[in-house]
C-alpha atoms as a PDB file:
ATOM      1  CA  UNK A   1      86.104  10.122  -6.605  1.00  0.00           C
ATOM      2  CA  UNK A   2      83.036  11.140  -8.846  1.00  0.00           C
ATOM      3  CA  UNK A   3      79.703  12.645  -9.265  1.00  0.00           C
ATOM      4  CA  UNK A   4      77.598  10.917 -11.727  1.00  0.00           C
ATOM      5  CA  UNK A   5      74.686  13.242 -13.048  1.00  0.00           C
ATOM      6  CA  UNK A   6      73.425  12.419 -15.932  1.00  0.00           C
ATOM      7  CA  UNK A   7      73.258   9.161 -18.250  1.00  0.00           C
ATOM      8  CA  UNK A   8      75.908   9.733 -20.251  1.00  0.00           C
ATOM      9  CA  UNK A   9      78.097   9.758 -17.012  1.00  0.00           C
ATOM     10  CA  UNK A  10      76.913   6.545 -16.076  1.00  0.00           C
ATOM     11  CA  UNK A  11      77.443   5.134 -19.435  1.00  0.00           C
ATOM     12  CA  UNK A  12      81.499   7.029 -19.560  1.00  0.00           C
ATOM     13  CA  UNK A  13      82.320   6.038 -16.104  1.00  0.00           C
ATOM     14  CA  UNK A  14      84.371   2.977 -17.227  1.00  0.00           C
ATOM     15  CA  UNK A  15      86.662   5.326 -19.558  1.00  0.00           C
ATOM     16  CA  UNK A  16      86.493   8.260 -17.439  1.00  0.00           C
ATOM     17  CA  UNK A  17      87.737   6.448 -13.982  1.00  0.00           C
ATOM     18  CA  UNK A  18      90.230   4.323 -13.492  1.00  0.00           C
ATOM     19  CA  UNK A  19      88.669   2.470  -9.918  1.00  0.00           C
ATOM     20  CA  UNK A  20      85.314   1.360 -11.872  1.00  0.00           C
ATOM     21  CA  UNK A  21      85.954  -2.433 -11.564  1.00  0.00           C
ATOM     22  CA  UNK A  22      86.392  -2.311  -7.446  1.00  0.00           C
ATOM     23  CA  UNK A  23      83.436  -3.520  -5.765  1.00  0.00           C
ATOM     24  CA  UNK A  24      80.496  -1.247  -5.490  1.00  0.00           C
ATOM     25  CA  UNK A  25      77.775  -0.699  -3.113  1.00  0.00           C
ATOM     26  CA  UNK A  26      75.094   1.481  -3.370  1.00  0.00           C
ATOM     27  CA  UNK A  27      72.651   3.500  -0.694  1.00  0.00           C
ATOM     28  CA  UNK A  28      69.524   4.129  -1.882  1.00  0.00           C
ATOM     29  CA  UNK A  29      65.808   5.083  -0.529  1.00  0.00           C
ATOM     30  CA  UNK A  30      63.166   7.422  -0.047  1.00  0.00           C
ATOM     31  CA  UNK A  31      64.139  11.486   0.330  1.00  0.00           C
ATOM     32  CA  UNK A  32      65.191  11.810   3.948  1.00  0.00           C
ATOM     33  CA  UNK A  33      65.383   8.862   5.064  1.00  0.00           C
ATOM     34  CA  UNK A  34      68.778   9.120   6.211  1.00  0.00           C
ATOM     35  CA  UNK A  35      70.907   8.054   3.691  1.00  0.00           C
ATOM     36  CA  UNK A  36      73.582  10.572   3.929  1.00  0.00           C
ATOM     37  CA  UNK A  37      73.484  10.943   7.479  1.00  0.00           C
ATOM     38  CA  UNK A  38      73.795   6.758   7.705  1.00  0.00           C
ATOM     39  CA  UNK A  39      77.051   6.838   5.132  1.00  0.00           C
ATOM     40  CA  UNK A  40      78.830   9.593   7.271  1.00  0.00           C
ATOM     41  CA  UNK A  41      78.156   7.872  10.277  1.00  0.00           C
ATOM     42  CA  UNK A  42      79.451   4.579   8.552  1.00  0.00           C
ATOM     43  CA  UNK A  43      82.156   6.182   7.940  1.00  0.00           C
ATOM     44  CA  UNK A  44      83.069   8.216  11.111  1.00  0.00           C
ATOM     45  CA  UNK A  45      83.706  11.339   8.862  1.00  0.00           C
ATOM     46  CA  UNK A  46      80.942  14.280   9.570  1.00  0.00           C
ATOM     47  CA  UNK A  47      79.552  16.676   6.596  1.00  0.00           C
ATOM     48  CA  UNK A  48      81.250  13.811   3.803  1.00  0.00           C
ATOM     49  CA  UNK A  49      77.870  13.012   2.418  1.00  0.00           C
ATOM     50  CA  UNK A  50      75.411  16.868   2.818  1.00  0.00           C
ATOM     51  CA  UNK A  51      72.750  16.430   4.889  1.00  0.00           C
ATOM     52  CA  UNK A  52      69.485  18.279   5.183  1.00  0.00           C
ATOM     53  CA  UNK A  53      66.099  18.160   6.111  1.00  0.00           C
ATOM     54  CA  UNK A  54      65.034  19.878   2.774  1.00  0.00           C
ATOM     55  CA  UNK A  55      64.483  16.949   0.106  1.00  0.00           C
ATOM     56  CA  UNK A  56      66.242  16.308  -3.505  1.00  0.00           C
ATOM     57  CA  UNK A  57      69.923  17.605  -1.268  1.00  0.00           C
ATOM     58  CA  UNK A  58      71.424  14.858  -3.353  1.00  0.00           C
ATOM     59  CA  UNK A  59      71.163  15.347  -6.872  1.00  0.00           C
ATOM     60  CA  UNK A  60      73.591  13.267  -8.235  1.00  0.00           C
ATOM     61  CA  UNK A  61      74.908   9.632  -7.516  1.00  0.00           C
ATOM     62  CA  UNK A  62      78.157  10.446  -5.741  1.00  0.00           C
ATOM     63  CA  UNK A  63      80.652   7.882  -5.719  1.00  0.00           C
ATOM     64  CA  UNK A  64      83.074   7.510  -2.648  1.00  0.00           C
ATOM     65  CA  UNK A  65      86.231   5.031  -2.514  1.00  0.00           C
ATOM     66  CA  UNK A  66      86.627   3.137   0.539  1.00  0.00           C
ATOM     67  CA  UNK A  67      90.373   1.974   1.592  1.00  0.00           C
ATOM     68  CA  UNK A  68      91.241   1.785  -2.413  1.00  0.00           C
ATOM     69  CA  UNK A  69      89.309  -1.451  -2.149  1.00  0.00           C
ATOM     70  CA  UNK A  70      85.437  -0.384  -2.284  1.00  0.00           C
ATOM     71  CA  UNK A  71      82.985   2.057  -3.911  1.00  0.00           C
ATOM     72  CA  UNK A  72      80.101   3.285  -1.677  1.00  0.00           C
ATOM     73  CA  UNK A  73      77.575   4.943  -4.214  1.00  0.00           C
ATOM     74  CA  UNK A  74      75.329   7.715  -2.427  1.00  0.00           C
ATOM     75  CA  UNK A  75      72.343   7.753  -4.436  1.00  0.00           C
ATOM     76  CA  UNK A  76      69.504  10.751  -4.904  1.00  0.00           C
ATOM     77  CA  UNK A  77      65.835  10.115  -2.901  1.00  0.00           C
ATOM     78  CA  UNK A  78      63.039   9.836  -4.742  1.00  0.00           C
ATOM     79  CA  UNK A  79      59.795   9.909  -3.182  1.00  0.00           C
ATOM     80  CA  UNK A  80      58.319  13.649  -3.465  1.00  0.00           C
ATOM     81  CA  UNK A  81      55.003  14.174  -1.631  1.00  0.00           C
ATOM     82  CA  UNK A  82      53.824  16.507  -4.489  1.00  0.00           C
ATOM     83  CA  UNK A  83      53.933  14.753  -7.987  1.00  0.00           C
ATOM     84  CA  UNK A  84      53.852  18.062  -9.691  1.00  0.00           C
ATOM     85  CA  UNK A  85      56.446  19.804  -7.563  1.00  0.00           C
ATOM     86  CA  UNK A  86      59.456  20.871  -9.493  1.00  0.00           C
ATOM     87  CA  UNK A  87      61.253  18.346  -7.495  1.00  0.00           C
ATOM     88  CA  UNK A  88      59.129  15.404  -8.599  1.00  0.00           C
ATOM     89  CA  UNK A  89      59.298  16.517 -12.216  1.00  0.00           C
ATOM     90  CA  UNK A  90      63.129  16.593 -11.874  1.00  0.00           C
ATOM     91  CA  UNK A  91      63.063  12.831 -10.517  1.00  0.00           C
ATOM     92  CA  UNK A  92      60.724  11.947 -13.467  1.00  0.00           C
ATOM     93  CA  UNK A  93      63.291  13.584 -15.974  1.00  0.00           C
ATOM     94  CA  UNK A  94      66.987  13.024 -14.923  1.00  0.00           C
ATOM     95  CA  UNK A  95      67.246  11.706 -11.472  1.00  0.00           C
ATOM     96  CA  UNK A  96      65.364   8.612 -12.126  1.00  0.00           C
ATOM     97  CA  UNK A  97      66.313   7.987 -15.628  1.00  0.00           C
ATOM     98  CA  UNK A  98      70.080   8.814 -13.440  1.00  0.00           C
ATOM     99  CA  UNK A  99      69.184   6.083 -11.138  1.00  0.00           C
ATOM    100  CA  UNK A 100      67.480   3.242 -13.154  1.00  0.00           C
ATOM    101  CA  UNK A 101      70.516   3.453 -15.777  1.00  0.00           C
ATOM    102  CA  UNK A 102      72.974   3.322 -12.872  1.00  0.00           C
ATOM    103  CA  UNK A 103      71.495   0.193 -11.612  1.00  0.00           C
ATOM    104  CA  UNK A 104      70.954  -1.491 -14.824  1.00  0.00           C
ATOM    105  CA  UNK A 105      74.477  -0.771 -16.067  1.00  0.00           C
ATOM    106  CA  UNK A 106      77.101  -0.552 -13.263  1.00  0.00           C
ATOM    107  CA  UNK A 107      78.930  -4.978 -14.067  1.00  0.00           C
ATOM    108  CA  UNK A 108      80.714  -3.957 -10.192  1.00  0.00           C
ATOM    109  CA  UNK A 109      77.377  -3.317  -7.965  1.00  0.00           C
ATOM    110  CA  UNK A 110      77.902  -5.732  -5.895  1.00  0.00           C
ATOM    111  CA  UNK A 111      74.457  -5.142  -3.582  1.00  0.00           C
ATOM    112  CA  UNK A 112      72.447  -2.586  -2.754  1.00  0.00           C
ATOM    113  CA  UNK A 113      71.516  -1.069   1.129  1.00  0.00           C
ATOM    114  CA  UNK A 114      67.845   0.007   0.857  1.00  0.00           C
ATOM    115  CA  UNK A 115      67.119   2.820   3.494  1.00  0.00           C
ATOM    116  CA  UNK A 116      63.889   2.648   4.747  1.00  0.00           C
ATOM    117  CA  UNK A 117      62.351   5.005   7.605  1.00  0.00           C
ATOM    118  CA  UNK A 118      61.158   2.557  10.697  1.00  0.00           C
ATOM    119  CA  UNK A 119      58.634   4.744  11.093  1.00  0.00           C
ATOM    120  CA  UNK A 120      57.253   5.392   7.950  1.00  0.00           C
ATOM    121  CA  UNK A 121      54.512   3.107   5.527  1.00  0.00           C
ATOM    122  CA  UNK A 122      55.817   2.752   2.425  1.00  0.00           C
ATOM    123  CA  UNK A 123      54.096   4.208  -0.464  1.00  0.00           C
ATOM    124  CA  UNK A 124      53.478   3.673  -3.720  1.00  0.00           C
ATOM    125  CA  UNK A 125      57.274   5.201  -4.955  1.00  0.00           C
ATOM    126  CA  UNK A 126      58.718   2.777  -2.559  1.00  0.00           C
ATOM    127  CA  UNK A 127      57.441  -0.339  -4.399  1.00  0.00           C
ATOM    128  CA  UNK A 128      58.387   0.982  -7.498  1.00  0.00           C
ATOM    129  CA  UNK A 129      62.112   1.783  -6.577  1.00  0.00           C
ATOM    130  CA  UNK A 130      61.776  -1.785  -5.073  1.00  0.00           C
ATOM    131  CA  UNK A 131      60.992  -3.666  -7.695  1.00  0.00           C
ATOM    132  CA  UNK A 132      63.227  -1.444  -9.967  1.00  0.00           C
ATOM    133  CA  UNK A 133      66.081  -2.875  -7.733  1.00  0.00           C
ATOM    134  CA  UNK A 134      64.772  -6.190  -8.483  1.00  0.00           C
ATOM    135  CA  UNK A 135      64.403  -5.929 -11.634  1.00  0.00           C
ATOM    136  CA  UNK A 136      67.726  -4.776 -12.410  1.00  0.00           C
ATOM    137  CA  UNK A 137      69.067  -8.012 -10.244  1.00  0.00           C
ATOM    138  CA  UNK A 138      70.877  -6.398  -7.388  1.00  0.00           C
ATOM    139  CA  UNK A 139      70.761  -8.087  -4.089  1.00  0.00           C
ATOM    140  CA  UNK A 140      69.476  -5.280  -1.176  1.00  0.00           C
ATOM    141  CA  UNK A 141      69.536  -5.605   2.276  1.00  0.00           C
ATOM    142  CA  UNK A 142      66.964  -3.577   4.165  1.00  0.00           C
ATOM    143  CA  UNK A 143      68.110  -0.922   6.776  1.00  0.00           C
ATOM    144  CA  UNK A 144      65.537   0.131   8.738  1.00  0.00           C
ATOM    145  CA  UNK A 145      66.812   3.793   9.490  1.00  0.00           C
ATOM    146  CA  UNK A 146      66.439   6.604  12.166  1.00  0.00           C
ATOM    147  CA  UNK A 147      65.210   3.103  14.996  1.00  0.00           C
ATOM    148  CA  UNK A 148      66.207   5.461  18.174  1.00  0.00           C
ATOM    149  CA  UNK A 149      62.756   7.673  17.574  1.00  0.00           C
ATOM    150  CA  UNK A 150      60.793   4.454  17.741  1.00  0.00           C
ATOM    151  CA  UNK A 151      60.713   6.291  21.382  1.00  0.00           C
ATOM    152  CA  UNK A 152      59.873   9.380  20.194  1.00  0.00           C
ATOM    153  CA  UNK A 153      56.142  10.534  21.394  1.00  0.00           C
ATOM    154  CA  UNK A 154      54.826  11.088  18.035  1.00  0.00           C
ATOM    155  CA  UNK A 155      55.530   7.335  17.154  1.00  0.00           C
ATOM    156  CA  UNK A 156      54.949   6.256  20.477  1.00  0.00           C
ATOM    157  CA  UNK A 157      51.207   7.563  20.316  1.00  0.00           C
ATOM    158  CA  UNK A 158      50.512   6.237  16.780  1.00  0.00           C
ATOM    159  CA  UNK A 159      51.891   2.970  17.272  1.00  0.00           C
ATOM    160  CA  UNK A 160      49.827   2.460  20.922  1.00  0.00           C
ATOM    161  CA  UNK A 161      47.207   3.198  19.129  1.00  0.00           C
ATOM    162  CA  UNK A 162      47.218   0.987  16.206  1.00  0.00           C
ATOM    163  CA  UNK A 163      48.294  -2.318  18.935  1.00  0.00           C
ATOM    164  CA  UNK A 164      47.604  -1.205  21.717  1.00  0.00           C
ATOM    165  CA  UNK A 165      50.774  -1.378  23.583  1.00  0.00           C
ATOM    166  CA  UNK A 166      53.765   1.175  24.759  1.00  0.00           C
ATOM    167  CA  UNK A 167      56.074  -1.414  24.158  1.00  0.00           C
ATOM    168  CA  UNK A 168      59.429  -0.653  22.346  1.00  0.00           C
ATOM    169  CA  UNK A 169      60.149  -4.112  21.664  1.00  0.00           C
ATOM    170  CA  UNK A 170      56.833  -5.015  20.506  1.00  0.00           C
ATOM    171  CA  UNK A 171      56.480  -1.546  18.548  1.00  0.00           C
ATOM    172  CA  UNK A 172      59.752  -2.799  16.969  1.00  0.00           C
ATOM    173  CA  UNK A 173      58.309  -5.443  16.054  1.00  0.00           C
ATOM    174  CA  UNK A 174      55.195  -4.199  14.677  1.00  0.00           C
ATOM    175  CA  UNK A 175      56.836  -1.564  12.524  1.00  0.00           C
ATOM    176  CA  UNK A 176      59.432  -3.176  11.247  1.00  0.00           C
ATOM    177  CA  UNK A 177      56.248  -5.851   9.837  1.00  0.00           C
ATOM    178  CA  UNK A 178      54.720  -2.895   8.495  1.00  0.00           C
ATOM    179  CA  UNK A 179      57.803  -2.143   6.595  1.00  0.00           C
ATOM    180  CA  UNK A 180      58.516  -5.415   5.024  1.00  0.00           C
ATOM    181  CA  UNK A 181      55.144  -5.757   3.761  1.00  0.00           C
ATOM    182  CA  UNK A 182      54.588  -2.427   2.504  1.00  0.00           C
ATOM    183  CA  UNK A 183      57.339  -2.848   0.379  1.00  0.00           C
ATOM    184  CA  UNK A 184      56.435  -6.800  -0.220  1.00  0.00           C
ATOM    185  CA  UNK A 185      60.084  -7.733   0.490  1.00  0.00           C
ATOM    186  CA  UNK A 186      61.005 -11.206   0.435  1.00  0.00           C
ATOM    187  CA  UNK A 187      60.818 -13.411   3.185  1.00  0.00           C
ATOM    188  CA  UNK A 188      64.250 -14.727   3.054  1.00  0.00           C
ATOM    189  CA  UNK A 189      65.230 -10.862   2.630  1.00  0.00           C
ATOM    190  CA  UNK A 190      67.608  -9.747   5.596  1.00  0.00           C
ATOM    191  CA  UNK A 191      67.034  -6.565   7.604  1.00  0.00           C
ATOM    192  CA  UNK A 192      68.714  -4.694  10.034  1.00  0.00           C
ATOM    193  CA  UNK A 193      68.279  -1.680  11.861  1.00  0.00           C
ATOM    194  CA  UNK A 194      70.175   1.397  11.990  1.00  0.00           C
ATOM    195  CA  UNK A 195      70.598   4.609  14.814  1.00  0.00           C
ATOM    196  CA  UNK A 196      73.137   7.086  14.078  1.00  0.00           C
ATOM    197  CA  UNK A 197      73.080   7.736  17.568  1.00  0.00           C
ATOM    198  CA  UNK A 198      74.407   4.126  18.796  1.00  0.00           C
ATOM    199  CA  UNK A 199      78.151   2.705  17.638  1.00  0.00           C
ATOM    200  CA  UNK A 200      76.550  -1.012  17.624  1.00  0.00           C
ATOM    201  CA  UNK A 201      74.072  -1.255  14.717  1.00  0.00           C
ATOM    202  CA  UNK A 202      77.609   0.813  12.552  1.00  0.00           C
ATOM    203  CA  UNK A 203      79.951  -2.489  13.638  1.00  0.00           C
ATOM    204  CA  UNK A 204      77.032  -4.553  11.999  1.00  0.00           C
ATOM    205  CA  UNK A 205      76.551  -3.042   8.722  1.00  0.00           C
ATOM    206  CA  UNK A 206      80.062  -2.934   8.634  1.00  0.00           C
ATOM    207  CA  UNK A 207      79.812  -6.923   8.924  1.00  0.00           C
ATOM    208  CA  UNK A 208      77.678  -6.902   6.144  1.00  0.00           C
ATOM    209  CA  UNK A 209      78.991  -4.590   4.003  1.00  0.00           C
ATOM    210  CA  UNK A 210      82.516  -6.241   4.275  1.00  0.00           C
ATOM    211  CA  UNK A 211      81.037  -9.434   3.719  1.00  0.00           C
ATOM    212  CA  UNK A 212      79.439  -8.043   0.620  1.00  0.00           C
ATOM    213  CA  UNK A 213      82.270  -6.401  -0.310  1.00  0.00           C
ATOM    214  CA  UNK A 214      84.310  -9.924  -0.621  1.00  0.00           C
ATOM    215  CA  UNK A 215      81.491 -11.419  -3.004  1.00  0.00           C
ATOM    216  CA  UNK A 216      82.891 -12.435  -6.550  1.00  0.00           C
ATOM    217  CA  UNK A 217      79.709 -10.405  -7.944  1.00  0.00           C
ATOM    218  CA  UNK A 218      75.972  -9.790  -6.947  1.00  0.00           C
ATOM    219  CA  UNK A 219      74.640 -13.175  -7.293  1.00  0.00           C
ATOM    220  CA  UNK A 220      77.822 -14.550  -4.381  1.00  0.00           C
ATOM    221  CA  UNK A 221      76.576 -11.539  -3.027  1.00  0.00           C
ATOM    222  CA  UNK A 222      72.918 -12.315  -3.075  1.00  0.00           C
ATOM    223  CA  UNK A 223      74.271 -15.810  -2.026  1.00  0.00           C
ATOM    224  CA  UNK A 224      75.363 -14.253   1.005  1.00  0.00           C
ATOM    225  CA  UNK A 225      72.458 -12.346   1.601  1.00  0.00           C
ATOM    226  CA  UNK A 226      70.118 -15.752   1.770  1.00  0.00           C
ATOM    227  CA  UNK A 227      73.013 -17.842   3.429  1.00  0.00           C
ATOM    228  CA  UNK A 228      72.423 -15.054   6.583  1.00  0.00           C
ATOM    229  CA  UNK A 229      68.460 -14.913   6.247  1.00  0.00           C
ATOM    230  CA  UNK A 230      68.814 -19.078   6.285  1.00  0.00           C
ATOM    231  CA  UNK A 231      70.904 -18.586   9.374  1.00  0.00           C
ATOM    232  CA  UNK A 232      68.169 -16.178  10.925  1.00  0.00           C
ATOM    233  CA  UNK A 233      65.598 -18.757  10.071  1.00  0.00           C
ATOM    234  CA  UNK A 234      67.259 -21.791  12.350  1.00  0.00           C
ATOM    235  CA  UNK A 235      67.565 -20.037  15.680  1.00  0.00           C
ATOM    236  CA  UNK A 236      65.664 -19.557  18.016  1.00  0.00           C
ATOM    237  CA  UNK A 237      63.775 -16.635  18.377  1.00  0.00           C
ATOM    238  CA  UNK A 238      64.707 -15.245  21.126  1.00  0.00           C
ATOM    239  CA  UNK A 239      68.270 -14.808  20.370  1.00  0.00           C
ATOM    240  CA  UNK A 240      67.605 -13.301  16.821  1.00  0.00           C
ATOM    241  CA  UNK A 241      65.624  -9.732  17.973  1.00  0.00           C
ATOM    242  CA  UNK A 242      66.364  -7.264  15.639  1.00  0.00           C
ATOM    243  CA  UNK A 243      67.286  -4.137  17.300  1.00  0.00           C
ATOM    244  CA  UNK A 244      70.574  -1.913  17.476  1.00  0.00           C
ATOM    245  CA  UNK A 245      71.653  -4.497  19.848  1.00  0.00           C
ATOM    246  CA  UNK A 246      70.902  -7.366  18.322  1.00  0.00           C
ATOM    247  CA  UNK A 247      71.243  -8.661  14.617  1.00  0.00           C
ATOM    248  CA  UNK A 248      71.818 -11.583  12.325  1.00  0.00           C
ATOM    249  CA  UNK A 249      75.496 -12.067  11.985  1.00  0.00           C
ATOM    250  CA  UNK A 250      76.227 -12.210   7.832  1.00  0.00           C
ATOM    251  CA  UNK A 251      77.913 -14.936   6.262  1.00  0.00           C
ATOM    252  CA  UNK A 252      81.342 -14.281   4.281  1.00  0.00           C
ATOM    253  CA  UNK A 253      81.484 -15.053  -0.009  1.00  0.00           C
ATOM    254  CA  UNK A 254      82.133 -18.132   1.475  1.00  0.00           C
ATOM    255  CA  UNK A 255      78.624 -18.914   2.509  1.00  0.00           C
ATOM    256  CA  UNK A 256      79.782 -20.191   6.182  1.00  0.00           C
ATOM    257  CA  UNK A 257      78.383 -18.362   9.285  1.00  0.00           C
ATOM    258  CA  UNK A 258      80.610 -16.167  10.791  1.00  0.00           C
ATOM    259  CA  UNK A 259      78.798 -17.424  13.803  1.00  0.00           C
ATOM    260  CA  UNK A 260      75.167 -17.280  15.844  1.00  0.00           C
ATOM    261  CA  UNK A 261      73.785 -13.893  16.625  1.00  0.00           C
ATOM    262  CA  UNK A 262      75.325 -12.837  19.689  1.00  0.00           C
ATOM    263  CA  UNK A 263      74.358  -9.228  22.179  1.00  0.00           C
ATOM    264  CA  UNK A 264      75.930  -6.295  22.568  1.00  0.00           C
ATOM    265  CA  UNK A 265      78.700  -8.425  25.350  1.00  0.00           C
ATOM    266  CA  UNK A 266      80.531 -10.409  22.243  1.00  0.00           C
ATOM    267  CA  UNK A 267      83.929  -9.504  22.356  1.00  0.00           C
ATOM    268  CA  UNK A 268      84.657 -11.482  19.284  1.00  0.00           C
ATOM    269  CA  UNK A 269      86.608  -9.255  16.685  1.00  0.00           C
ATOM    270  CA  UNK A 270      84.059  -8.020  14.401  1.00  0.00           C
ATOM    271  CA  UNK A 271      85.051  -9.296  10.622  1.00  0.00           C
ATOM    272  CA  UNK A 272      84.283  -5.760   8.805  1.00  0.00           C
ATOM    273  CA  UNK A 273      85.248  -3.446  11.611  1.00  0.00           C
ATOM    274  CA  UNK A 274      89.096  -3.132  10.376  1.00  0.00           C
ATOM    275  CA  UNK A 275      88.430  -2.946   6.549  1.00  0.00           C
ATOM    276  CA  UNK A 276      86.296   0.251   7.103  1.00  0.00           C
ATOM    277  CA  UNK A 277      87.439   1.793  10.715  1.00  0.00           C
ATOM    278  CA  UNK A 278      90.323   3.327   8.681  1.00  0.00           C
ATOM    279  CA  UNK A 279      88.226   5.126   7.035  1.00  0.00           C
ATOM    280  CA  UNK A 280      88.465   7.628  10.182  1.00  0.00           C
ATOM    281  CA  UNK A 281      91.925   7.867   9.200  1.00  0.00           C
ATOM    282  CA  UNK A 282      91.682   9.730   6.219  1.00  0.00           C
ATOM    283  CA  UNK A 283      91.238   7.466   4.027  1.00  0.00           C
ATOM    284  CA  UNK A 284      88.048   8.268   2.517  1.00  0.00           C
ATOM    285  CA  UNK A 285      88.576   9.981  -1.166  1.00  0.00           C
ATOM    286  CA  UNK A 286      85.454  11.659  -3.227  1.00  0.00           C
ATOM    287  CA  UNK A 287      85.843  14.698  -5.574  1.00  0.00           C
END
């Protein structure tokens, strides 16, 4: 429905567009870590959201309305392995002005869905986007992205070295730790993880983001966020692994549990599965 490039589009949206006080969710994180390529597969609907392996594709926070009900923002990367690249200087001038003034002034973000690479450590950007998140009071739920490779020999070979182990479970385990505590995310902080190449982990961030979606504002929504984490916290281990196949089940506005954690074999209907499946009918708008 809109492009937002610049502050002053932030700061017109509310006169300019007439679906600014739907819900809003946003999907931010480092340059290609999957962010587009996560949103189209959300969405069932290839080349919606440009992908590339080149970073700074996205150069504006594009705003795409779910079902006439929801706003899913696609925001730029930031990130830039060279700080005096022209890409990093454009971050420092207008994309992350873009992005900070988008987060601090946007009454209908409702969360945000913080991409982060499995496989990568965070650096020092990550923190700061972080904490900017933070800062500007938005609840985030972690998504640790692209969780097929973990398999992948280059990974494979790092992380056996580092524990010693050719476990995918335990490698899992290990960098999704590595993750959380690179970018010092709470402990009652939710994660899950995300494969563009598996339909389970898309029912389950379709969970959350319906769940999300139904919050009154961010702090039900941050509500809801803890109410799942709190869940997470009270079962048993074993039935709480965090892979593709397995994830904590969020809560609705509510705050009651939709129910325990269950594998890949529920056959329970999943709560946000029919709010955005129809979005593979066409009913996906953006400009």
């Amino acid at each position: 429905i809109a492009s937002l490039s610049s502050k002053n589009d932030v700061q017109e949206r509310l006169e300019r567009y007439k679906y600014m006080n739907l819900p809003e969710i946003a999907v931010v994180g480092r340059t290609n870590s999957g962010k587009s390529s996560l949103i189209n597969h959300l969405l069932g609907k290839t080349g919606l959201a440009k992908t590339s392996s080149r970073s700074g594709k996205t150069t504006s926070i594009n705003l795409y309305l779910i079902n006439d009900s929801l706003i899913l923002a696609d925001v730029p990367g930031y990130g830039f392995e060279h700080k005096t690249s022209v890409l990093s200087k454009k971050w420092q001038r207008v994309w992350g002005p873009l992005c900070r003034g988008y987060l601090a002034s946007t009454p209908s973000l409702r969360a945000v869905l913080f991409l982060a690479d499995v496989r990568w450590r965070p650096v020092e950007d990550d923190r700061i986007f972080s904490c900017a998140v933070n800062e500007a009071g938005i609840p985030a739920l972690l998504v640790l992205t692209k969780d097929d490779r973990i398999n992948n020999d280059a990974t494979a070979r790092q992380v056996a070295h580092e524990i010693g182990t050719s476990s995918v479970h335990e490698s899992r385990s290990y960098l999704t730790e590595r993750v959380r505590k690179g970018l010092d995310w709470p402990a009652l902080g939710p994660h899950i993880h995300y494969s563009t190449e598996l339909v389970p982990p898309r029912k389950k961030l379709r969970r959350w983001i319906d769940s999300l979606h139904h919050a009154q504002d961010a702090q039900e929504a941050a509500t809801v966020l803890l109410g799942a984490s709190r869940q997470a916290a009270q079962t048993p281990a074993a039935t709480v692994t965090m892979s593709p196949h397995d994830s904590t089940l969020p809560v609705h506005a509510n705050n009651q549990p939709e129910g325990a954690p269950h594998d890949t074999h529920d056959t329970r209907p999943q709560a946000g599965a029919k709010t955005l499946s129809a979005v593979e009918k066409q009913n996906t708008h953006t400009a």
